[in-house]
N, C-alpha and C. Protein backbone atom coordinates (compact mmCIF):
# COMPACT_ATOMS: atom_id res chain seq x y z
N UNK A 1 0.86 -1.18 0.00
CA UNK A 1 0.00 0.00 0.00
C UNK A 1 0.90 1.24 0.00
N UNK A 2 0.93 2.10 -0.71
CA UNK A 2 1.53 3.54 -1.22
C UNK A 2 1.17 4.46 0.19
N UNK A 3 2.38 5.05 1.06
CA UNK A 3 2.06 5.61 2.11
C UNK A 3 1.69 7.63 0.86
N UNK A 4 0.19 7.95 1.60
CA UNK A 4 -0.26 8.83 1.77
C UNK A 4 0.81 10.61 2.25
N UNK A 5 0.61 11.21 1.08
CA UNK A 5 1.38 12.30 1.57
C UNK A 5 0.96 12.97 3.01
N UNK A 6 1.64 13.62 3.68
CA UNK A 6 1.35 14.19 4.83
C UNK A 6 0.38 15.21 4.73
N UNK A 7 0.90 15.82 3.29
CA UNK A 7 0.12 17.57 3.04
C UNK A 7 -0.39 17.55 1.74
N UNK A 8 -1.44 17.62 1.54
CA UNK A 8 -1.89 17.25 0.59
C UNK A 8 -1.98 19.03 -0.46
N UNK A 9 -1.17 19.01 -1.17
CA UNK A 9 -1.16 20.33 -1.88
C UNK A 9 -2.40 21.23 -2.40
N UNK A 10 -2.38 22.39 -2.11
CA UNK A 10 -3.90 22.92 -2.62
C UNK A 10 -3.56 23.33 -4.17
N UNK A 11 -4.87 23.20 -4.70
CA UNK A 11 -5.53 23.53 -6.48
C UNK A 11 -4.56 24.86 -6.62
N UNK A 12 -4.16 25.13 -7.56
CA UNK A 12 -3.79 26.31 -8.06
C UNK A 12 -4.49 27.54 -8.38
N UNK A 13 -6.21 26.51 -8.12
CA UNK A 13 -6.75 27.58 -9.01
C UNK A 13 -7.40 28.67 -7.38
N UNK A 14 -6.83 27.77 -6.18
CA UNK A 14 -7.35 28.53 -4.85
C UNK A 14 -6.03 29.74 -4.54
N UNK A 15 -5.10 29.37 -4.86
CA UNK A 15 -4.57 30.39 -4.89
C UNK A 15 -4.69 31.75 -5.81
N UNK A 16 -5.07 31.34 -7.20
CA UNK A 16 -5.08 32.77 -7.91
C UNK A 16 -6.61 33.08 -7.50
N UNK A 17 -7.26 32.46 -6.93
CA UNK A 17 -8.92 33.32 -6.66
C UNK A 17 -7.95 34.40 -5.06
N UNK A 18 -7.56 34.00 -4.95
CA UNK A 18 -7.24 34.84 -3.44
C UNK A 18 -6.24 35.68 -4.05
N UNK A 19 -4.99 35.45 -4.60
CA UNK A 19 -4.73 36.73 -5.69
C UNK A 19 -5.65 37.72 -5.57
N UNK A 20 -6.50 36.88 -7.06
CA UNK A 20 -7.70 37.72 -7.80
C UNK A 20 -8.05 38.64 -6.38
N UNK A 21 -8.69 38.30 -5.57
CA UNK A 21 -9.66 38.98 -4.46
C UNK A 21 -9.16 40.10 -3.84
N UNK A 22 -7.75 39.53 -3.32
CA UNK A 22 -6.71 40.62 -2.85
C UNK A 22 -6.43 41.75 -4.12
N UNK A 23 -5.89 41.61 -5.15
CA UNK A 23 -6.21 42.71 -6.43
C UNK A 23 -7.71 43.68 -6.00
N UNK A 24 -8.73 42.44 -6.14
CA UNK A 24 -9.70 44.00 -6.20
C UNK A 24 -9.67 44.24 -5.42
N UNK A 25 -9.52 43.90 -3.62
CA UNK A 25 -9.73 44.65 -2.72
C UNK A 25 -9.27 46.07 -2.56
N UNK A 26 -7.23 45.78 -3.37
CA UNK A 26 -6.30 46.64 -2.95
C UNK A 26 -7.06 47.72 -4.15
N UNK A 27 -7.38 47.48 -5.22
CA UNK A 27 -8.15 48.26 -6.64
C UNK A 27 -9.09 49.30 -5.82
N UNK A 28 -10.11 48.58 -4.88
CA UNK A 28 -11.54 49.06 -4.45
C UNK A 28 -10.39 50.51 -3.84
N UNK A 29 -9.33 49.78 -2.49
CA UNK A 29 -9.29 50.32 -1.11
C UNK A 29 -8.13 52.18 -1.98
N UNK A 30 -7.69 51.46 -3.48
CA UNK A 30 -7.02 52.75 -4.11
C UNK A 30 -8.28 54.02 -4.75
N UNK A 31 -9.36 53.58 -5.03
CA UNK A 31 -10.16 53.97 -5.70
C UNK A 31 -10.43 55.05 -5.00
N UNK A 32 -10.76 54.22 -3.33
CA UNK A 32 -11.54 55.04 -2.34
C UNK A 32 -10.88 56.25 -2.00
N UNK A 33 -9.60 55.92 -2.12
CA UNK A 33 -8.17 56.72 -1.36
C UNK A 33 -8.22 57.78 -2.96
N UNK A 34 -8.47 57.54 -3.89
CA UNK A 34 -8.07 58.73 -4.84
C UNK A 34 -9.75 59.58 -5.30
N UNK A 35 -10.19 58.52 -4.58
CA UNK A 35 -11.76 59.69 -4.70
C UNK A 35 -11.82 60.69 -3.47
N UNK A 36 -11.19 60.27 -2.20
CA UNK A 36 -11.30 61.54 -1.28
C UNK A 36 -9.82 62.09 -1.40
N UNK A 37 -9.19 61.96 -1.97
CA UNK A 37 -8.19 63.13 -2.48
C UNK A 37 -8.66 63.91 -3.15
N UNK A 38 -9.51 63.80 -4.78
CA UNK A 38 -10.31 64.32 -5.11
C UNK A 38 -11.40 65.63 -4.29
N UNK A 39 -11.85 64.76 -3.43
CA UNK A 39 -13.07 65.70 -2.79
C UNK A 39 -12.30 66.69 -1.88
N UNK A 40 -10.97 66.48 -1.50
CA UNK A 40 -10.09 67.27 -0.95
C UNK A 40 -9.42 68.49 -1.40
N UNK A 41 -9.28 68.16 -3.19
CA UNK A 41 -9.00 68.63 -3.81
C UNK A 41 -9.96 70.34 -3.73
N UNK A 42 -11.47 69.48 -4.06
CA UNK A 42 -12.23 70.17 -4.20
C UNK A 42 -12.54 71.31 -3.04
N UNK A 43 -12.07 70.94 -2.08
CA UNK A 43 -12.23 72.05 -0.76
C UNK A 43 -11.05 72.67 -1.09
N UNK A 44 -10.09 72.04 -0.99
CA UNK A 44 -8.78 73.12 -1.15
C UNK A 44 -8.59 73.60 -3.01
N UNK A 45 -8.92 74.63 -2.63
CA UNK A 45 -8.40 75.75 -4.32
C UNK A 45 -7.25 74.92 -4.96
N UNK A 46 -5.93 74.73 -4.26
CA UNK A 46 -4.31 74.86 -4.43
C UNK A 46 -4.06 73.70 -4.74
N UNK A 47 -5.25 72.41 -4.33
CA UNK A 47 -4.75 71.30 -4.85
C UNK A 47 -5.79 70.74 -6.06
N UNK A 48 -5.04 69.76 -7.15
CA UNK A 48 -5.67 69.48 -8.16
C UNK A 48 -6.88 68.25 -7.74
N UNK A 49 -7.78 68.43 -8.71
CA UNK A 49 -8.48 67.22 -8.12
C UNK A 49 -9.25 66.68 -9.58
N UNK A 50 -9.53 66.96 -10.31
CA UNK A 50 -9.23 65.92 -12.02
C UNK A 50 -8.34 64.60 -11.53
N UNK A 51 -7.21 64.99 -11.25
CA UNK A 51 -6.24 63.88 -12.06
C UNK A 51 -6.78 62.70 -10.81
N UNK A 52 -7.62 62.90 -9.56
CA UNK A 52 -7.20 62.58 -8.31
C UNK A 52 -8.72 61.27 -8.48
N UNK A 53 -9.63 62.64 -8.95
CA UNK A 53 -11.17 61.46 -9.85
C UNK A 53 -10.90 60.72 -10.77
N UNK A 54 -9.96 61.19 -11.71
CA UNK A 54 -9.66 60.06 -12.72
C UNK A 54 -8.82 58.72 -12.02
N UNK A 55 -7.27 58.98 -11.29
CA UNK A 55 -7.37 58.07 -10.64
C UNK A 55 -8.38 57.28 -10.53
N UNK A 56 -9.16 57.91 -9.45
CA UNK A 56 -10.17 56.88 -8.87
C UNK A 56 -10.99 56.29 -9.80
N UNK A 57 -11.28 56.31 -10.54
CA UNK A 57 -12.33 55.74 -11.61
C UNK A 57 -11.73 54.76 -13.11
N UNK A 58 -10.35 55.04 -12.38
CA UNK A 58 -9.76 54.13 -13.55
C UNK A 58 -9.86 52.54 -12.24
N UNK A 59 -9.10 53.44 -11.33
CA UNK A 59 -8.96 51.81 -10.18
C UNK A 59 -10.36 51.31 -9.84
N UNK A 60 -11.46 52.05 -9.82
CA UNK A 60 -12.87 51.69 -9.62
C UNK A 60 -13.25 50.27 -10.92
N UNK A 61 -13.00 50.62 -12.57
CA UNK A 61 -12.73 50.69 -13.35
C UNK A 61 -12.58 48.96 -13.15
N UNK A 62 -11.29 48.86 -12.42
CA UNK A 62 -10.51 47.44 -12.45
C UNK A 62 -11.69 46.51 -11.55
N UNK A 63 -12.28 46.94 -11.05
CA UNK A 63 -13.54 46.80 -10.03
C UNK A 63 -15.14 46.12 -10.38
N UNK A 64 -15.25 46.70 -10.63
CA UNK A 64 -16.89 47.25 -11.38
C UNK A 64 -16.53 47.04 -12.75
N UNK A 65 -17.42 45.76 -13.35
CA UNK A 65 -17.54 45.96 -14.74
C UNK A 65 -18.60 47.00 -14.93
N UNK A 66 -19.91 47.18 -14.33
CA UNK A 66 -20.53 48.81 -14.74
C UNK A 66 -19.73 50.04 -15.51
N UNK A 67 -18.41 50.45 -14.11
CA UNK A 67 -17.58 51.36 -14.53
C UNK A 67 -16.97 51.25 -15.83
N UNK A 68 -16.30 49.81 -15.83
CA UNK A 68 -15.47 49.26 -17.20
C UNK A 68 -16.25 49.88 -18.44
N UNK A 69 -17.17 49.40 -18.11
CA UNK A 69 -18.26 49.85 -19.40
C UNK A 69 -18.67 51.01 -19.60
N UNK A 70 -19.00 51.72 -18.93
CA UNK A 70 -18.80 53.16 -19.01
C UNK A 70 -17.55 54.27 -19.13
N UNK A 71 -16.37 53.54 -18.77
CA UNK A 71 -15.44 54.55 -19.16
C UNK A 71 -15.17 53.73 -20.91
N UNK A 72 -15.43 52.17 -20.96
CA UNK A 72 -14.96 52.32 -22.99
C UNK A 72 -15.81 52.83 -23.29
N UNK A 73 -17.09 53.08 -22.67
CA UNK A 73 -17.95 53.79 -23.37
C UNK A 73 -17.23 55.08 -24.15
N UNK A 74 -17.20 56.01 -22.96
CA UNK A 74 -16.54 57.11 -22.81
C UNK A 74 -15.25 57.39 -23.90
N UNK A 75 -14.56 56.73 -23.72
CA UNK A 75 -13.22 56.21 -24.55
C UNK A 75 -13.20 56.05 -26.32
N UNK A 76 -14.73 55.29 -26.24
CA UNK A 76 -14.53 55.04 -27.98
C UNK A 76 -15.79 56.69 -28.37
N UNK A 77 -16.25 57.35 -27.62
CA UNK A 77 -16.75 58.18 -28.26
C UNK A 77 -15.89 59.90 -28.71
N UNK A 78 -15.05 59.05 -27.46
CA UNK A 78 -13.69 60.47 -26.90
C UNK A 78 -12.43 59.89 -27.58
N UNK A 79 -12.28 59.85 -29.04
CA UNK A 79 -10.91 59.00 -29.78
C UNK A 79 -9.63 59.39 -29.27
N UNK A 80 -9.45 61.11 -29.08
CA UNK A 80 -8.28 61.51 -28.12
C UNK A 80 -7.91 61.36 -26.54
N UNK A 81 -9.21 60.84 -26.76
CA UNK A 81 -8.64 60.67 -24.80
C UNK A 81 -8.18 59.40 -25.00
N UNK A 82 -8.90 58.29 -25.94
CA UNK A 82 -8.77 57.07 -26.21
C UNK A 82 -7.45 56.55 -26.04
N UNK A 83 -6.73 57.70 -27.35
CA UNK A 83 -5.53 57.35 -27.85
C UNK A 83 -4.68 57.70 -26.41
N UNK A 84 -4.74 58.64 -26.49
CA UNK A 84 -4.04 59.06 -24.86
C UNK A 84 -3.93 57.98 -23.67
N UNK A 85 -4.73 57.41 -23.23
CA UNK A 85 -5.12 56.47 -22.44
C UNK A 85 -4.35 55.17 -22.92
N UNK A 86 -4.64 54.88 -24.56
CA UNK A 86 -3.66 53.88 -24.60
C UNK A 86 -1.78 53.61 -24.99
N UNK A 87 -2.03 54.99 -25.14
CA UNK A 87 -0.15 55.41 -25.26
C UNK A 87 0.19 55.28 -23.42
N UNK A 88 -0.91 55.37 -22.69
CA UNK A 88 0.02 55.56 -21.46
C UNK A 88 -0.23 54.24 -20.83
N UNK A 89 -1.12 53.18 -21.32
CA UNK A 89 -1.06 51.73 -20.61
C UNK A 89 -0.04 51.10 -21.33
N UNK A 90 0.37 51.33 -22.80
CA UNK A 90 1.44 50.85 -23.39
C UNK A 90 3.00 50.85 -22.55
N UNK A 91 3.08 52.06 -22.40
CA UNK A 91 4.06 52.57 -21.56
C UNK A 91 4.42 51.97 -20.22
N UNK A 92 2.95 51.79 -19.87
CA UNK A 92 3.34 50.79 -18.58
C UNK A 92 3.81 49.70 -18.47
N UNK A 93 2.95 48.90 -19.71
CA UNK A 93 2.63 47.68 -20.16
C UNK A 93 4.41 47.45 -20.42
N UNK A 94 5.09 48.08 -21.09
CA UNK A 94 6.59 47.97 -21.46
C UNK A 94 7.53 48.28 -20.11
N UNK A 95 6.97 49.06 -19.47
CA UNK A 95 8.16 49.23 -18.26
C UNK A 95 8.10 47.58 -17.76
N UNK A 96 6.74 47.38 -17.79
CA UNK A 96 6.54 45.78 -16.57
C UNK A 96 7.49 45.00 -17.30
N UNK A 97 7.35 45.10 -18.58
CA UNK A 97 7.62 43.72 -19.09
C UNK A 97 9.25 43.86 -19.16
N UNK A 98 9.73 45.41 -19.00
CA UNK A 98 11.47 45.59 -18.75
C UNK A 98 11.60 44.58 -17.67
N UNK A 99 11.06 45.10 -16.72
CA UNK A 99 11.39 44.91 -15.70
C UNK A 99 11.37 42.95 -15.29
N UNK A 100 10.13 42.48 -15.60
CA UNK A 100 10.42 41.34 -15.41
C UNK A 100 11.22 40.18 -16.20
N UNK A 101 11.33 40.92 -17.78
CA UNK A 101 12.71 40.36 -18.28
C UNK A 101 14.24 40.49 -16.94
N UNK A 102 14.53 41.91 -16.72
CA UNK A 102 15.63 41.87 -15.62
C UNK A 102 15.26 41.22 -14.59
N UNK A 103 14.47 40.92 -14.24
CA UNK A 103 14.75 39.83 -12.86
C UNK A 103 14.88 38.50 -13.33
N UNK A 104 13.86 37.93 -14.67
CA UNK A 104 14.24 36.74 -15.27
C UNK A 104 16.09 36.90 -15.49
N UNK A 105 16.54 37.53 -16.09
CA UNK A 105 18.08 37.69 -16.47
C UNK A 105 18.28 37.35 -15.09
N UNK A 106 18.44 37.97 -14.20
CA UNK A 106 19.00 38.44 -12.52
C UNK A 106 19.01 36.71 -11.87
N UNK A 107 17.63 35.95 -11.94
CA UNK A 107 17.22 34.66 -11.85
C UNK A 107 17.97 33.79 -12.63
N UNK A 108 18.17 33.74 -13.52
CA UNK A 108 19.35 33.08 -14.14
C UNK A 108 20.70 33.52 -13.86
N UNK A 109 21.42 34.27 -13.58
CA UNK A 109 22.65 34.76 -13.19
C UNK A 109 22.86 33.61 -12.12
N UNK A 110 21.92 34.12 -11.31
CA UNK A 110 22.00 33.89 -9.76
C UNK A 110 22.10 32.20 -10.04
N UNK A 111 21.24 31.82 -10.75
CA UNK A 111 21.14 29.98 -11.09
C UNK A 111 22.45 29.45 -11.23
N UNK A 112 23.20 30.15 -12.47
CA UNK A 112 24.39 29.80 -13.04
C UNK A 112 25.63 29.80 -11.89
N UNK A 113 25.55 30.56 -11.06
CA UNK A 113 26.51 30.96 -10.34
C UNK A 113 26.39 29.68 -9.44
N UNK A 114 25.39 29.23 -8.68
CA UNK A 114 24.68 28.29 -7.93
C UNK A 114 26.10 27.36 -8.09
């Protein structure tokens, strides 16, 4: 008889739901944090508060398919904000992917040396 592992490993797929969950929470808990900057904004003259709602409604955005749908709304009727919006996720989209090429490189260094 085949002795029984001690620990029986959990699904993969329980870990990326708790990911997933933790994402929107931290999405919701940024949203909240750049909508009362916003409303802060709005009491104080001196500070901006646009960039502070947009924030928030992009991270809302990651949240709420409602929102989702209402800002492509927004997006495909507004072609320059469109374009704008996607020159600057590109941008991101390329820093990440710098970046996790250099740690892949960094991860192999470190292997080889091993």
């Amino acid at each position: 008889m085949p002795a029984l592992p001690s620990r029986i490993p959990s699904p993969p797929e329980t870990h990326h739901r708790s990911r997933a969950r933790r994402n929107k929470v931290w999405n919701l808990v940024l949203a909240i944090f750049f909508f009362i900057l916003g409303v802060i904004g709005v009491l104080i003259p001196v500070m901006p508060q646009l960039i502070f709602f947009a924030m928030s409604l992009l991270f809302l955005s990651l949240v709420s398919p409602t929102v989702r749908r209402a800002v492509r709304r927004f997006l495909h009727r507004h072609p320059k904000m469109a374009h704008a919006y996607k020159r600057w996720r590109d941008k991101g989209r390329q820093k990440r992917h710098a970046m996790i090429r250099k740690r892949k490189e960094l991860a192999q260094r470190l292997d080889l040396r091993s």
